[in-house]
N, C-alpha and C. Protein backbone atom coordinates (compact mmCIF):
# COMPACT_ATOMS: atom_id res chain seq x y z
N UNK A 1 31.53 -15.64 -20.90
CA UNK A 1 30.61 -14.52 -20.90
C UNK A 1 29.30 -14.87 -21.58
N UNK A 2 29.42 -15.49 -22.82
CA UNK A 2 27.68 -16.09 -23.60
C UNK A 2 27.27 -16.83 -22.69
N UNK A 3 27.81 -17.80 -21.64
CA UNK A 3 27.36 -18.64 -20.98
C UNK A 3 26.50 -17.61 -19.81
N UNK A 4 26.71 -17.04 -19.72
CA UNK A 4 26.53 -16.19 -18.56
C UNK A 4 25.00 -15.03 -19.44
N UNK A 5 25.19 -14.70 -20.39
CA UNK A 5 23.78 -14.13 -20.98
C UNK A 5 22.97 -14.75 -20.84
N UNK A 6 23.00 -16.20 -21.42
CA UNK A 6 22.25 -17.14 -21.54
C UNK A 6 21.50 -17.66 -20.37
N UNK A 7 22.59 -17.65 -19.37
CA UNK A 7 22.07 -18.11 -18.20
C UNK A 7 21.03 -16.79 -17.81
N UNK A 8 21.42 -15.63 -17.77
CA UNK A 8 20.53 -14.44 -17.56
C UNK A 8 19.13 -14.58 -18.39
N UNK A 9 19.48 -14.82 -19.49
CA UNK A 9 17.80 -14.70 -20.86
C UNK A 9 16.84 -15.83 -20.03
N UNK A 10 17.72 -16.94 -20.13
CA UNK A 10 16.79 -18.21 -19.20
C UNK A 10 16.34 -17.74 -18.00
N UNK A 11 16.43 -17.15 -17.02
CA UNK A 11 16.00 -16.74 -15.84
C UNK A 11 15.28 -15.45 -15.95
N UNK A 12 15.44 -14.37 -17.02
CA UNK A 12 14.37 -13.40 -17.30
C UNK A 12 13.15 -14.10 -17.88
N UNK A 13 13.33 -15.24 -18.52
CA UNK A 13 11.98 -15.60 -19.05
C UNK A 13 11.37 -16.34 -18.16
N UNK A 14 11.93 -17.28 -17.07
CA UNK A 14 11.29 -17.80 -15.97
C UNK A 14 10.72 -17.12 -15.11
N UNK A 15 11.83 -16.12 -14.72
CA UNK A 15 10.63 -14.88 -14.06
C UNK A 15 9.57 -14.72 -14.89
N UNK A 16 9.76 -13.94 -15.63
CA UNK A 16 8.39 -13.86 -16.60
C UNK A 16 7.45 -14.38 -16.27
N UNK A 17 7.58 -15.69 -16.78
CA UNK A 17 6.44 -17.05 -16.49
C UNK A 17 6.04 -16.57 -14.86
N UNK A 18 6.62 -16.76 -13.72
CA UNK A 18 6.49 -16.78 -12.67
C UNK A 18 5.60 -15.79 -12.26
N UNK A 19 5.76 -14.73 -12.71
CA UNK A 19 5.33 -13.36 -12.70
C UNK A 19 3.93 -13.14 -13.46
N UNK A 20 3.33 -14.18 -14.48
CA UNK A 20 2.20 -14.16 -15.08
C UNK A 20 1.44 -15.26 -14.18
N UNK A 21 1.98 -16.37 -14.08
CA UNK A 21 1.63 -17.45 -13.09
C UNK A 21 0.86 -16.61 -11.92
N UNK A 22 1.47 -16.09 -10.81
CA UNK A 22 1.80 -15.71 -9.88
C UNK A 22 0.25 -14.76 -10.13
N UNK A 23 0.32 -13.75 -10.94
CA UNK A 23 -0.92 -12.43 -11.21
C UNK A 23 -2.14 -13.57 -11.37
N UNK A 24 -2.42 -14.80 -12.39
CA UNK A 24 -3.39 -15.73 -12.32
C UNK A 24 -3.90 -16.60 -11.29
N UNK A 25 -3.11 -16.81 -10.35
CA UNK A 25 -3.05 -17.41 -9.30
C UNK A 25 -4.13 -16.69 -8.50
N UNK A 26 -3.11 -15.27 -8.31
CA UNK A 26 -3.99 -14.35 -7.22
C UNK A 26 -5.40 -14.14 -7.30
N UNK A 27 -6.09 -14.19 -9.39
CA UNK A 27 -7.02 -13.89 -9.62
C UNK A 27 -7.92 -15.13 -9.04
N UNK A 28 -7.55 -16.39 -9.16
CA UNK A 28 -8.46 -17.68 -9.21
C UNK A 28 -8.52 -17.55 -7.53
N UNK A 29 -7.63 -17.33 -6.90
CA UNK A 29 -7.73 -17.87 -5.58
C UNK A 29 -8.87 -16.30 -5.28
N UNK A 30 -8.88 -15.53 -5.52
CA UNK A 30 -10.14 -14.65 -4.99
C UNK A 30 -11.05 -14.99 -5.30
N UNK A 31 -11.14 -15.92 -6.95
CA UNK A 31 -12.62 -15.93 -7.24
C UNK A 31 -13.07 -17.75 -6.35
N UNK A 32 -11.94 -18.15 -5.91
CA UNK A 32 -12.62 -19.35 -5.23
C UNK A 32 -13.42 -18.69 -3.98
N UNK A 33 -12.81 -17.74 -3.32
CA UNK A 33 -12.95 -17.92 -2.04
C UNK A 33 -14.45 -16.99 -2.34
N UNK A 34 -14.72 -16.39 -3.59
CA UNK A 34 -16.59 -15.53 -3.64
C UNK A 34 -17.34 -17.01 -3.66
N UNK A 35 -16.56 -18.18 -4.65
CA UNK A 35 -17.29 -18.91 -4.49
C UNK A 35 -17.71 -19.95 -3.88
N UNK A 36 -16.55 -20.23 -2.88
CA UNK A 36 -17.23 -21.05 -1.29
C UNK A 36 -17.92 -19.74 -0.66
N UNK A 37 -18.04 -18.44 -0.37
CA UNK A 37 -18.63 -17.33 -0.11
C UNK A 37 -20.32 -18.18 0.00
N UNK A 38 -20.36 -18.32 -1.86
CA UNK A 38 -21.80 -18.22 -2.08
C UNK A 38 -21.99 -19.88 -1.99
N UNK A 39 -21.39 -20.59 -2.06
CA UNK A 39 -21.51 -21.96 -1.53
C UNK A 39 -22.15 -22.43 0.34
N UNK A 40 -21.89 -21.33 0.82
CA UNK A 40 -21.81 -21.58 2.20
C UNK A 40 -23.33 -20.71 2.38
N UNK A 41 -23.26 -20.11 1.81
CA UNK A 41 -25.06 -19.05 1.39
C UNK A 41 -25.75 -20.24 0.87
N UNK A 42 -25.55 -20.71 -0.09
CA UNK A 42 -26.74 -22.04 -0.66
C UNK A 42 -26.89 -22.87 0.32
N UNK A 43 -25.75 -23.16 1.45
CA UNK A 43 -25.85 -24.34 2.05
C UNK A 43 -26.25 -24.31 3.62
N UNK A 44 -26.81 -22.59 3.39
CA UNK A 44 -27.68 -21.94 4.58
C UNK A 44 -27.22 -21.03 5.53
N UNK A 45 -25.78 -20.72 5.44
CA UNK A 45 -25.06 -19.70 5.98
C UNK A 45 -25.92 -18.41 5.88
N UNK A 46 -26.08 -17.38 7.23
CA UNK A 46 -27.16 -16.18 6.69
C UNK A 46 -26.39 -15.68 6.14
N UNK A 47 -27.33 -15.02 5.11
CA UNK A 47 -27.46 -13.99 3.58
C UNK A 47 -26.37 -13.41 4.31
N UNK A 48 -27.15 -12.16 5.00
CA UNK A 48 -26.68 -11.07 5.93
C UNK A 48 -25.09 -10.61 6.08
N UNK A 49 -24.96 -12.10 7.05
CA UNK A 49 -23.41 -12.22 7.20
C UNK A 49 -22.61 -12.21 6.10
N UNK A 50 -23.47 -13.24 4.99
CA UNK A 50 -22.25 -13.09 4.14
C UNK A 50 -21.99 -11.92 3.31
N UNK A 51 -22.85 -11.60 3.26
CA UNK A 51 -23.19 -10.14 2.50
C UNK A 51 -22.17 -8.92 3.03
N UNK A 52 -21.98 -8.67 4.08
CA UNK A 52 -21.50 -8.11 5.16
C UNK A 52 -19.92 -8.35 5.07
N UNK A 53 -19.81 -9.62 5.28
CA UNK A 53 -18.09 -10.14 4.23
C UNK A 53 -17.70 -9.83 3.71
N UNK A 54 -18.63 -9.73 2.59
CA UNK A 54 -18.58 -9.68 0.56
C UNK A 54 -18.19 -7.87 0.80
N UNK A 55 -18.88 -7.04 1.30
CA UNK A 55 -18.71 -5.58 1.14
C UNK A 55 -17.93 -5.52 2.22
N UNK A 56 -17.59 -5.57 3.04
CA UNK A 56 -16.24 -4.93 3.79
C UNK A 56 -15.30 -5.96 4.06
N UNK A 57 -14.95 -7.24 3.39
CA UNK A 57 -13.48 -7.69 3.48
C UNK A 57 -13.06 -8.02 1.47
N UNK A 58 -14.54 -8.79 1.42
CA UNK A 58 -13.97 -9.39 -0.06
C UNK A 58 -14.03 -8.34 -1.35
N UNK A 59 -14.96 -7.50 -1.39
CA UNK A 59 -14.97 -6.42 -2.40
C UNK A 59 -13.62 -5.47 -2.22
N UNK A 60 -13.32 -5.12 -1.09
CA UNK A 60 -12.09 -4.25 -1.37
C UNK A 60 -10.76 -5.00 -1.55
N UNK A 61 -10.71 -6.12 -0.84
CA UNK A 61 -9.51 -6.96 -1.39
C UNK A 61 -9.34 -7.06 -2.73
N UNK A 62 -10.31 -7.40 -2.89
CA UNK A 62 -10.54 -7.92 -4.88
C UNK A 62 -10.15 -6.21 -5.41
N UNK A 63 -10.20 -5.46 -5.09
CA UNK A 63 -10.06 -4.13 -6.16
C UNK A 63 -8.58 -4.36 -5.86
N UNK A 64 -7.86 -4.10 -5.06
CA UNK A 64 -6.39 -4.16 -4.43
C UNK A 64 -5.64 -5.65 -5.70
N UNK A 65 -6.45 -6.95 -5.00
CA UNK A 65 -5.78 -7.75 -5.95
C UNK A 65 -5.90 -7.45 -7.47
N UNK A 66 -7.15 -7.27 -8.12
CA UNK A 66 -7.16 -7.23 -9.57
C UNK A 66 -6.26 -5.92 -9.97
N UNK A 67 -6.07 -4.83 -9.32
CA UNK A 67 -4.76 -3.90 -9.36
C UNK A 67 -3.50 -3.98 -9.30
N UNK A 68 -3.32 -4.81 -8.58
CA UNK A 68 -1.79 -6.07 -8.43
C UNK A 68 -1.76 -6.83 -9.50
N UNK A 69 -2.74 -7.80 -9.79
CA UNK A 69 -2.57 -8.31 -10.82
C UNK A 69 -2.27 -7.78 -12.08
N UNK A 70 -3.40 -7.07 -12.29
CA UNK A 70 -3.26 -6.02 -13.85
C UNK A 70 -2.01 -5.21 -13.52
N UNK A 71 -0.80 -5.01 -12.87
CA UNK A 71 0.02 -3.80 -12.37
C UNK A 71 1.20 -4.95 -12.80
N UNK A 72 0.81 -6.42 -12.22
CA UNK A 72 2.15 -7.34 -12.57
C UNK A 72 2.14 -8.14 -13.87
N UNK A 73 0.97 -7.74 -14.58
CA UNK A 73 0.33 -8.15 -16.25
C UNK A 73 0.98 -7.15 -17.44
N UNK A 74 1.19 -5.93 -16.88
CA UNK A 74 1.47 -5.00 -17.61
C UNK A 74 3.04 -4.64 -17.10
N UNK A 75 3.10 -3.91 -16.20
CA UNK A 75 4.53 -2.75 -15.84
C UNK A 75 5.56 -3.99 -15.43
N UNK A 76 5.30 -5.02 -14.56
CA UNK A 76 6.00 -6.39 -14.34
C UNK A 76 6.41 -7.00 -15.90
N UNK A 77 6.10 -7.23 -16.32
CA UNK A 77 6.04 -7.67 -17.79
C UNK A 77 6.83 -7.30 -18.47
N UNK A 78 6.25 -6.04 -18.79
CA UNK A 78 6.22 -5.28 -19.76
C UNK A 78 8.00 -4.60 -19.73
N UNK A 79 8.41 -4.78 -18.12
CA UNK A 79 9.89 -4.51 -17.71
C UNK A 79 10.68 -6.11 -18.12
N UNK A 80 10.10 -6.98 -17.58
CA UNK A 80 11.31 -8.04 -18.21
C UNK A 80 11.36 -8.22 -20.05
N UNK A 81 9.96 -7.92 -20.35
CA UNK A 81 10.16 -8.21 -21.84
C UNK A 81 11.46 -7.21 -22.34
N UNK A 82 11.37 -6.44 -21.91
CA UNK A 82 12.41 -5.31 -21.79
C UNK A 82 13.90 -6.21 -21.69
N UNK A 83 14.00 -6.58 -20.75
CA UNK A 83 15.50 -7.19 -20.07
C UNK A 83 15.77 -8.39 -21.05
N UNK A 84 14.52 -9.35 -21.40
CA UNK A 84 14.73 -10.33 -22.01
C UNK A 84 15.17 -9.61 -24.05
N UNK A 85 14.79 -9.04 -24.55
CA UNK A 85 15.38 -8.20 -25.46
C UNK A 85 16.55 -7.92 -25.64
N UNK A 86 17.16 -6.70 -24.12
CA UNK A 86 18.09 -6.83 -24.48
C UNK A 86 19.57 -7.86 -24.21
N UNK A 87 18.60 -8.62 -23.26
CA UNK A 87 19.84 -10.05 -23.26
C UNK A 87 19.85 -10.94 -24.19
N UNK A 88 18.30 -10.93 -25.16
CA UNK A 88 18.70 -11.54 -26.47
C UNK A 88 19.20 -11.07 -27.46
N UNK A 89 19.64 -9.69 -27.50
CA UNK A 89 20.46 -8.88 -28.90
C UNK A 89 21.74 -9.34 -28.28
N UNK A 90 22.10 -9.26 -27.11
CA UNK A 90 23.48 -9.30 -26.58
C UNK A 90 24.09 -10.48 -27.12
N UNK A 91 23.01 -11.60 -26.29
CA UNK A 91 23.34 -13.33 -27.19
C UNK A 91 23.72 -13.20 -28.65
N UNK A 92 22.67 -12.66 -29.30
CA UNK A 92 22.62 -13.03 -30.86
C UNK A 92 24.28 -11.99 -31.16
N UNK A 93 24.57 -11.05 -30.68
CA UNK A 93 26.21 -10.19 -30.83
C UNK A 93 27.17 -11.48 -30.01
N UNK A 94 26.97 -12.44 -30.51
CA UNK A 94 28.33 -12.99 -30.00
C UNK A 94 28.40 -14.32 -30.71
C-alpha cells in the first residue's frame, strides 16, 4: 500500500511539472509566432496583411491562450497541490 502512495505523490508531482511546462510552452509558442509575424513585416511582408492577422486570428487566440494558461497556472495547480498534500500526509501516516 506505501508503495502504491508513493507511486501516486510521484506522478501528482510530474503532472504538476507537466501541467506548468505545458501553460509555458503555450505562452512562448504564441509569442514566437507575433514574432516571425513582425519578422516577416521587417522583411517586407505588407503591413496591412499582417496587421489584419494580428487582429482577427492572433489577438483573439492569445486572449483564449493566456486564459488557458493562467486557468492551468492557478485552478490546474492549485488542484494537484491539493492531491499532492494529501498523498503526502498519507505517506508520512505510515
Amino acid at each position: 500500500m506505501a508503495n502504491s502512495v508513493e507511486i501516486q505523490l510521484q506522478k501528482a508531482i510530474e503532472m504538476k511539472e507537466t501541467v506548468q511546462d505545458f501553460s509555458k510552452i503555450l505562452i512562448q509558442k504564441m509569442d514566437d509566432l507575433n514574432d516571425m509575424r513582425e519578422y516577416y513585416v521587417r522583411a517586407g511582408f505588407p503591413t496591412d496583411i499582417a496587421d489584419t492577422y494580428r487582429d482577427y486570428y492572433y489577438v483573439p487566440d492569445r486572449k483564449i491562450i493566456d486564459a488557458l494558461s493562467k486557468d492551468m497556472m492557478t485552478r490546474h495547480v492549485d488542484f494537484l497541490d491539493r492531491v499532492i498534500a494529501q498523498l503526502t500526509e498519507a505517506k508520512n501516516q505510515k
